[in-house]
N, C-alpha and C. Protein backbone atom coordinates (compact mmCIF):
# COMPACT_ATOMS: atom_id res chain seq x y z
N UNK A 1 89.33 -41.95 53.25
CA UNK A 1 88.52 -41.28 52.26
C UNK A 1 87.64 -42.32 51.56
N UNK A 2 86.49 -41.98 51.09
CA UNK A 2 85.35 -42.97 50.93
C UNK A 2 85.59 -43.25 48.99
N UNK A 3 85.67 -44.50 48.90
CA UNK A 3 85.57 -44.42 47.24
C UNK A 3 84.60 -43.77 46.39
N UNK A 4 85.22 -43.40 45.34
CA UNK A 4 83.87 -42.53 44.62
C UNK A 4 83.45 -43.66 43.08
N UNK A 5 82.28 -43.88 43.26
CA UNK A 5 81.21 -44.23 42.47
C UNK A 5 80.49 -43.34 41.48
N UNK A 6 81.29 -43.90 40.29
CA UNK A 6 80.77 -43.14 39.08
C UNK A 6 79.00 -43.12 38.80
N UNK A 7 78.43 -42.19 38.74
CA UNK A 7 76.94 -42.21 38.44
C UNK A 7 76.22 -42.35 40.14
N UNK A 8 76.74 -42.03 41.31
CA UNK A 8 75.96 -42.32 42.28
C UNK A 8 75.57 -40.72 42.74
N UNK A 9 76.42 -39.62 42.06
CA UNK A 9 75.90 -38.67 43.15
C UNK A 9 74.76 -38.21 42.64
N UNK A 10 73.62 -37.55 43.32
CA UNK A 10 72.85 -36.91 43.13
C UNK A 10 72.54 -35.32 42.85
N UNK A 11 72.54 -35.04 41.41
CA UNK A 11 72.56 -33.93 40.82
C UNK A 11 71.38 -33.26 39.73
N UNK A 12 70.10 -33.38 40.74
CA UNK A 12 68.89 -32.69 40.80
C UNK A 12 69.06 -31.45 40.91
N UNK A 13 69.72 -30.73 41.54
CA UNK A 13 69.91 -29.46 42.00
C UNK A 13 70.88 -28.73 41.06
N UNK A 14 71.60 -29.41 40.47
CA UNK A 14 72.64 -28.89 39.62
C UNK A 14 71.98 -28.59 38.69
N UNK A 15 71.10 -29.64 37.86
CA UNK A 15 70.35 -30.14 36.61
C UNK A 15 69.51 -28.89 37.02
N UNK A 16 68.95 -28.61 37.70
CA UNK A 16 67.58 -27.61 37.83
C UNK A 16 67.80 -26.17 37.41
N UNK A 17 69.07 -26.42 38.24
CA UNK A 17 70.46 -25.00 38.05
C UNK A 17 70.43 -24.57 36.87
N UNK A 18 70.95 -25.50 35.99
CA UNK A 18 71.80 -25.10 34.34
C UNK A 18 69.67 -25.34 33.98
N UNK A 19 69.19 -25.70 33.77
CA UNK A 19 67.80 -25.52 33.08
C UNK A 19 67.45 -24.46 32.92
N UNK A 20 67.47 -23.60 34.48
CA UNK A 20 66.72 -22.32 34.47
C UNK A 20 68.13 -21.44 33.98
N UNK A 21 69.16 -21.76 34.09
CA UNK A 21 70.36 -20.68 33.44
C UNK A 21 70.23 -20.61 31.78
N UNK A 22 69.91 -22.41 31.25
CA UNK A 22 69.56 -21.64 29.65
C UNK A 22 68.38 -21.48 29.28
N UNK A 23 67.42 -21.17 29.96
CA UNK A 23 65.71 -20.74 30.17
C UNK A 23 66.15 -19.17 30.05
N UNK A 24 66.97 -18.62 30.87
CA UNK A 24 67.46 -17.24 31.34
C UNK A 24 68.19 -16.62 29.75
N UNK A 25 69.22 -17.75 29.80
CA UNK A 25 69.98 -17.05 28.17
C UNK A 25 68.98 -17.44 27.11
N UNK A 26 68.20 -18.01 26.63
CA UNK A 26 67.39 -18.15 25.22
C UNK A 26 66.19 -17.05 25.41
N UNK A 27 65.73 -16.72 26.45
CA UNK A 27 65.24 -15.81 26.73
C UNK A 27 65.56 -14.13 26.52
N UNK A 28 66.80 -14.01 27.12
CA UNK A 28 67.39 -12.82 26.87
C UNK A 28 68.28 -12.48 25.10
N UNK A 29 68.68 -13.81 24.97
CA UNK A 29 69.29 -14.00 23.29
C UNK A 29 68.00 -13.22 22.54
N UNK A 30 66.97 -13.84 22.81
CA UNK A 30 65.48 -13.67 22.11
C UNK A 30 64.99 -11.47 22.32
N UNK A 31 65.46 -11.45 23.43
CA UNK A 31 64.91 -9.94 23.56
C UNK A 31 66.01 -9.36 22.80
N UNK A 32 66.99 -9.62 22.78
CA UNK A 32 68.40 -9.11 22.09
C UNK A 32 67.84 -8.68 20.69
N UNK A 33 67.66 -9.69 19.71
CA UNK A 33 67.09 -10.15 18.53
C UNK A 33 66.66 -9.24 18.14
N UNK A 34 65.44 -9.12 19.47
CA UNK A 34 64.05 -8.35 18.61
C UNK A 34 64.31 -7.43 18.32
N UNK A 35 65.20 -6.15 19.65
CA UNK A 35 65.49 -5.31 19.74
C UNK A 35 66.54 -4.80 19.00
N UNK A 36 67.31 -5.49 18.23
CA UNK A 36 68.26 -5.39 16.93
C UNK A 36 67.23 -5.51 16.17
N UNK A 37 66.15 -6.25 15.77
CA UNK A 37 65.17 -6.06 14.48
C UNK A 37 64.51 -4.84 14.44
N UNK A 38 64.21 -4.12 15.97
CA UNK A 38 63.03 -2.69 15.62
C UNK A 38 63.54 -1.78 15.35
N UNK A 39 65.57 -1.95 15.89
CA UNK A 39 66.34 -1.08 16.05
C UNK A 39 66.71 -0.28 14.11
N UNK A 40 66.54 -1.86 13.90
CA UNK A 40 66.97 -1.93 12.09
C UNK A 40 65.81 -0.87 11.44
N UNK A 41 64.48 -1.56 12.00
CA UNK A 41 63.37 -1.04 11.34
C UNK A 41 63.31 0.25 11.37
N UNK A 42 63.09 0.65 12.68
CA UNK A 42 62.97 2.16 13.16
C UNK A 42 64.02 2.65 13.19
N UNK A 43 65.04 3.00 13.47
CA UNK A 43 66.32 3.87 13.23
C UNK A 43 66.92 4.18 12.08
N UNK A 44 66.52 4.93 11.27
CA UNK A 44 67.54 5.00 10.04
C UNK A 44 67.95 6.77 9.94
């Protein structure tokens, strides 16, 4: 089995991964929001 070297693997693909996953949640957090704010406004 080959030794493992801390800091050698390459994790571009991972990194790109989790970017667009909290691109996806701050995005959807954000429509959440609004839609609790018009919900407040308009629904009574």
């Amino acid at each position: 089995m080959a030794e493992h070297e801390h800091g050698k693997m390459d994790i571009t693909v991972q990194e790109k991964t989790f970017a667009s996953f909290m691109s996806f949640v701050t995005r959807t957090t954000i429509v959440i929001l609004v839609l609790l704010v018009l919900m407040a406004l308009f629904i009574r």
